[in-house]
Protein backbone atom coordinates (compact mmCIF):
# COMPACT_ATOMS: atom_id res chain seq x y z
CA UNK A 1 16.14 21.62 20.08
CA UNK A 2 15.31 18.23 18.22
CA UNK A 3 11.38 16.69 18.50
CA UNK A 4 13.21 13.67 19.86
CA UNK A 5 14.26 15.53 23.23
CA UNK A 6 10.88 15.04 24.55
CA UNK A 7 11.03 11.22 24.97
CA UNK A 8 13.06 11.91 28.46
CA UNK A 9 16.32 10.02 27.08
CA UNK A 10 14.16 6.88 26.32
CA UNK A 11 17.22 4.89 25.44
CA UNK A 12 18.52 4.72 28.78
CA UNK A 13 16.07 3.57 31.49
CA UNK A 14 17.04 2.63 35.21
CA UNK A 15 15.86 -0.53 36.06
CA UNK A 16 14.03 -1.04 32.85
CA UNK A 17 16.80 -1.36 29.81
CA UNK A 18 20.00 -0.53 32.07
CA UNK A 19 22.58 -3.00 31.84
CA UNK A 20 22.29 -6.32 33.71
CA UNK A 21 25.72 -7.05 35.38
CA UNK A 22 27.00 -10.42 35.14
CA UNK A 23 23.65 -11.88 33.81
CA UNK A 24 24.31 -13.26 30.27
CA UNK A 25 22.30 -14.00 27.03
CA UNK A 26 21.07 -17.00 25.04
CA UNK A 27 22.13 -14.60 21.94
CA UNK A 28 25.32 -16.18 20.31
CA UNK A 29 27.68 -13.71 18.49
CA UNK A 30 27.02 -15.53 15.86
CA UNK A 31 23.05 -14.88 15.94
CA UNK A 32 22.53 -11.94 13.08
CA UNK A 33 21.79 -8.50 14.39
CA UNK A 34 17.98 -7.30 13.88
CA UNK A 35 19.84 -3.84 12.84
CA UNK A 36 22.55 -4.95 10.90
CA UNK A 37 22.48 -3.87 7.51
CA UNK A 38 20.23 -0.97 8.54
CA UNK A 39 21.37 0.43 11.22
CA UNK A 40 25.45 0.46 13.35
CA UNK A 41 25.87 -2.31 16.14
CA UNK A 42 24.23 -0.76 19.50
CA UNK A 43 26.80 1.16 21.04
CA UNK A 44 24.77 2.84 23.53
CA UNK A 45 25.64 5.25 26.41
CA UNK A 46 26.67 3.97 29.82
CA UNK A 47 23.24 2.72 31.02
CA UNK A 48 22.63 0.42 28.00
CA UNK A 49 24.21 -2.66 26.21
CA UNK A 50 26.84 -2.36 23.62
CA UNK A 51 27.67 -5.77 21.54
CA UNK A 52 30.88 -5.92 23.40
CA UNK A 53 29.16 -6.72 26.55
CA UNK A 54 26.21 -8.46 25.21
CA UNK A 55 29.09 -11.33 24.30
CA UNK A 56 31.06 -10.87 27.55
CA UNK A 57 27.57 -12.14 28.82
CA UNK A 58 27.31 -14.43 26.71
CA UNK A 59 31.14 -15.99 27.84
CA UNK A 60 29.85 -15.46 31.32
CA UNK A 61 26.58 -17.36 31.15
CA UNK A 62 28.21 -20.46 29.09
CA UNK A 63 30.68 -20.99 31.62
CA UNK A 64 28.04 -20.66 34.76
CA UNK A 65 25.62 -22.96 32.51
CA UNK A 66 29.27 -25.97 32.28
CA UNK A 67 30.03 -25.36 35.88
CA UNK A 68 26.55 -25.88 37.47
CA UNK A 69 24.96 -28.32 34.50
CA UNK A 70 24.84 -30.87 36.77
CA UNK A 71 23.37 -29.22 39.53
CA UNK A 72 19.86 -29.10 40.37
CA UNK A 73 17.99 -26.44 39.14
CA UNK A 74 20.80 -24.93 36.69
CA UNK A 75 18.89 -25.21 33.70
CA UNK A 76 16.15 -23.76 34.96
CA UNK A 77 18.09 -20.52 36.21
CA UNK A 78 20.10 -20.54 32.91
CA UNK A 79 16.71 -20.47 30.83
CA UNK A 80 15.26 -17.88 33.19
CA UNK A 81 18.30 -15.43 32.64
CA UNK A 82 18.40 -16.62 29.01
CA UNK A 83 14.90 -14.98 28.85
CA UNK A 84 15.34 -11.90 30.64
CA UNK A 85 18.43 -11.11 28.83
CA UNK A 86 16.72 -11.33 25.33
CA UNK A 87 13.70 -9.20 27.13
CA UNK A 88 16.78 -6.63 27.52
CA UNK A 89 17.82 -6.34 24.26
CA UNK A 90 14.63 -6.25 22.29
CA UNK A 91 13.62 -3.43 24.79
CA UNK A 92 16.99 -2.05 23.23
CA UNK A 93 15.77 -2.15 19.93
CA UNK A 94 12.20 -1.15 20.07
CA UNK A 95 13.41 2.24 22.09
CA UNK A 96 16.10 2.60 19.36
CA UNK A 97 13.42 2.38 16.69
CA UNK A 98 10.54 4.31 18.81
CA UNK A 99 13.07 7.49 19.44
CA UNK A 100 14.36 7.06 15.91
CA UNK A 101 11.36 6.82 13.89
CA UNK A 102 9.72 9.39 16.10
CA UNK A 103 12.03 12.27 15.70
CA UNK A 104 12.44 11.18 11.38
CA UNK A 105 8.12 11.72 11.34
CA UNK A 106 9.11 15.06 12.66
CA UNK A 107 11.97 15.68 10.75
CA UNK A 108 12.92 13.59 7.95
CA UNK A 109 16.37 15.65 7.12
CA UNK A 110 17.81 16.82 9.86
CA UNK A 111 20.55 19.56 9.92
CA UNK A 112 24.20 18.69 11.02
CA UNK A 113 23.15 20.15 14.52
CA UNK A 114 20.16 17.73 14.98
CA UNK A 115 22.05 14.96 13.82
CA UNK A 116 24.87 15.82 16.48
CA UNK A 117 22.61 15.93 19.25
CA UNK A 118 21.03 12.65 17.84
CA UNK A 119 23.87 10.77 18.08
CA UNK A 120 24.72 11.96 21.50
CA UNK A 121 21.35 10.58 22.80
CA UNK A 122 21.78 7.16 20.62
CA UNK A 123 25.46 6.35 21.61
CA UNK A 124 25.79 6.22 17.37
CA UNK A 125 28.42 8.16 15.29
CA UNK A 126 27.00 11.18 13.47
CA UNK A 127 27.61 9.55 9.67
CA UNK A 128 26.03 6.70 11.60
CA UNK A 129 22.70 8.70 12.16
CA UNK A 130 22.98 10.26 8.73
CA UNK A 131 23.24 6.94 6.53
CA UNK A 132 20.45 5.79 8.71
CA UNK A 133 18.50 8.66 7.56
CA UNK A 134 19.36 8.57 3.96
CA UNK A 135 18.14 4.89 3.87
CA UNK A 136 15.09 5.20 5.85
CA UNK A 137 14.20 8.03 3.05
CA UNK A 138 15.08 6.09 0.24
CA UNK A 139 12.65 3.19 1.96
CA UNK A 140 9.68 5.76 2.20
CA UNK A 141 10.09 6.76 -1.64
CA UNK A 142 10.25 3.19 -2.35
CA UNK A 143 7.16 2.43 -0.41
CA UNK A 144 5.08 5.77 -2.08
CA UNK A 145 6.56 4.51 -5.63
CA UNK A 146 5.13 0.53 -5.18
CA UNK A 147 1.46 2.28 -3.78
CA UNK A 148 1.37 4.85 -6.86
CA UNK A 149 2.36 1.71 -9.04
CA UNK A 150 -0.40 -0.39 -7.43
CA UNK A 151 -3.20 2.03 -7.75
CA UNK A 152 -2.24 2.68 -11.15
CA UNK A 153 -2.44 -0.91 -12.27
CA UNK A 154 -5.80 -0.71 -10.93
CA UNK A 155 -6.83 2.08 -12.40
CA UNK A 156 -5.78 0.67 -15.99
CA UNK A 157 -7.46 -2.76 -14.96
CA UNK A 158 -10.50 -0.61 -14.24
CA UNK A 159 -10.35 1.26 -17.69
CA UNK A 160 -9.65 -1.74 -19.68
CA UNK A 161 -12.59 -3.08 -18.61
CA UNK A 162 -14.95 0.17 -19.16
CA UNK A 163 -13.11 -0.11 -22.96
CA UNK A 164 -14.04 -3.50 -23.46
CA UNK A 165 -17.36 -2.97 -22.84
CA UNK A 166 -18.16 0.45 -24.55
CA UNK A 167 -16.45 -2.03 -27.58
CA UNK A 168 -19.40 -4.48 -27.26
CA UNK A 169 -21.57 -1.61 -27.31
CA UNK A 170 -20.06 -0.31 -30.68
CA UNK A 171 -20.27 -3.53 -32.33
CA UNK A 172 -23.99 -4.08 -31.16
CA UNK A 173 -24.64 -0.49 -32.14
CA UNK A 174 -22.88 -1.78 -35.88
CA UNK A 175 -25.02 -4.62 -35.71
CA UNK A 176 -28.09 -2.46 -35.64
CA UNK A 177 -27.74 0.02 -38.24
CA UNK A 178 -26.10 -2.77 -40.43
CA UNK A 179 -29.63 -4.62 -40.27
CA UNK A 180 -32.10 -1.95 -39.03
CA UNK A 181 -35.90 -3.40 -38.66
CA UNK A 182 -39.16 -1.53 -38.91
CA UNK A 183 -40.06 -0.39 -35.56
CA UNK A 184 -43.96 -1.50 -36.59
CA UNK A 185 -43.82 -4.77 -37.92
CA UNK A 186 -40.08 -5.62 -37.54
CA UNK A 187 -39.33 -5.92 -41.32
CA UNK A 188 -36.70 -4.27 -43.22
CA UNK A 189 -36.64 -0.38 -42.99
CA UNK A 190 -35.44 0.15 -46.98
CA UNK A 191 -36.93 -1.64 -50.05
CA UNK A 192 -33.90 -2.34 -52.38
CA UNK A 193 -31.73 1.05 -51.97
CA UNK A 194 -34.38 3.08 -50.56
CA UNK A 195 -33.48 4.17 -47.46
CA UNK A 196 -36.44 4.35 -44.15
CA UNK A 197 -37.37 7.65 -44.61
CA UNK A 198 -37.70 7.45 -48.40
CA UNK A 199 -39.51 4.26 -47.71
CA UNK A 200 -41.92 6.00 -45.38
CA UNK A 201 -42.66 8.79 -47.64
CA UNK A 202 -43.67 6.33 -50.53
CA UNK A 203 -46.03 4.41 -48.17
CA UNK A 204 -47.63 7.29 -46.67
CA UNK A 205 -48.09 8.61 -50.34
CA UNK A 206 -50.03 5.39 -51.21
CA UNK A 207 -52.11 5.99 -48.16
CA UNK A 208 -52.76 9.71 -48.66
CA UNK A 209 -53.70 8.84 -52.41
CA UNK A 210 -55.89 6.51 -51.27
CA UNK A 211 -57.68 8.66 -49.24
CA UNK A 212 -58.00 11.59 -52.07
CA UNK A 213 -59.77 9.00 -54.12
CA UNK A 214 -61.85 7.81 -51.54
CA UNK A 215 -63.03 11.32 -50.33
CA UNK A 216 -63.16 12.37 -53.99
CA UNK A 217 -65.97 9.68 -54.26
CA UNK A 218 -67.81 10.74 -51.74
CA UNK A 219 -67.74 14.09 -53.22
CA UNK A 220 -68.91 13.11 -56.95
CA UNK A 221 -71.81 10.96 -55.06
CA UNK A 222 -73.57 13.81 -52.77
CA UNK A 223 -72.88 16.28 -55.67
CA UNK A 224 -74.85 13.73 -58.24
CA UNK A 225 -77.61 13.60 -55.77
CA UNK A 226 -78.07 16.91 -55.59
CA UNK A 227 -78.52 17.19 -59.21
């Protein structure tokens, strides 16, 4: 059993995508095929359109439009079946692709047994179905190999940018201890090759010197008053 089975045979509906009789197409042969290049010609079962009979059409419809072009009305029937015969096709096509993609979501490599019954329900040769397969996977890869390219280049766009700016930070941070400033009075923080803290130390010195001397005469001037 194959997960395409459960689409009822989508490829060949009565009254919806059967073929149309003697009703012909404003397709010329030499209009390019939406699956050529991708996929075989559509060479479908009984109840659809194969490209032989999509141009028999065509012969058919050319020689009714030269026969009754001067008759009133003609062009008007002409466009009309022009219109529904292009409906047709494309109906074709998008239950070609629908079935196809549908069952390769399911099953993206098939076995030689899947692929047989595959190519029974598409009207296609089996090495038909299998290229189509082995291109549609080499189109996914593709696809996942652009996306993991893209978000890369973003991510590096990203991190070039956090880089530049933790560079700006270094050099500011340079800048700094290059010219460092007394957090007091904004001045320099070393006195020729004294460094801050050694500066500190010499200036708290001075001020702890000063204060010996000053409590020291307060000292000597109660003790001479209580002689």
């Amino acid at each position: 059993m194959i997960p395409a089975r459960n689409m009822q045979s989508m490829i060949g509906w009565n009254g919806n995508v059967d073929g149309v009789g003697s009703s012909s197409s404003g397709l010329t042969p030499s209009q390019p095929n939406m699956l050529e290049g991708q996929l075989p010609p559509l060479d479908m079962t009984q109840n659809t359109l194969s490209k032989s009979e999509i141009a028999r059409l065509i012969q058919d419809f050319d020689s009714t439009k030269s026969g009754n072009k001067n008759q009133e009305g003609a062009f008007g029937f002409y466009q009309v079946q022009q219109n529904f015969i292009i409906i047709k096709v494309y109906m074709l096509i998008f239950v070609f692709f629908f079935s196809v993609i549908s069952f390769f979501k399911e099953c993206p490599h098939p076995d030689d047994k899947q692929t047989e019954e595959l190519s029974r329900e598409l009207g296609l040769e089996p090495l038909q179905v299998k290229f189509w397969f082995q291109n549609k996977r080499a189109q996914m890869k593709v696809k996942r190999m652009y996306n993991y390219i893209h978000c890369s280049h973003h991510e590096n766009t990203q991190l070039r940018m956090e880089n530049k700016k933790l560079r700006v930070d270094n050099m500011r941070y340079r800048e700094a201890l290059g010219n460092p400033s007394c957090p007091n009075c904004g001045g320099p923080t070393a006195v020729g090759k004294l460094t801050f803290d050694e500066h500190h130390l010499i200036l708290e010195n001075a001020f702890l010197r000063e204060e010996i001397n000053r409590f020291s005469a307060i000292v000597a001037k109660y003790v001479g008053n209580l002689r």
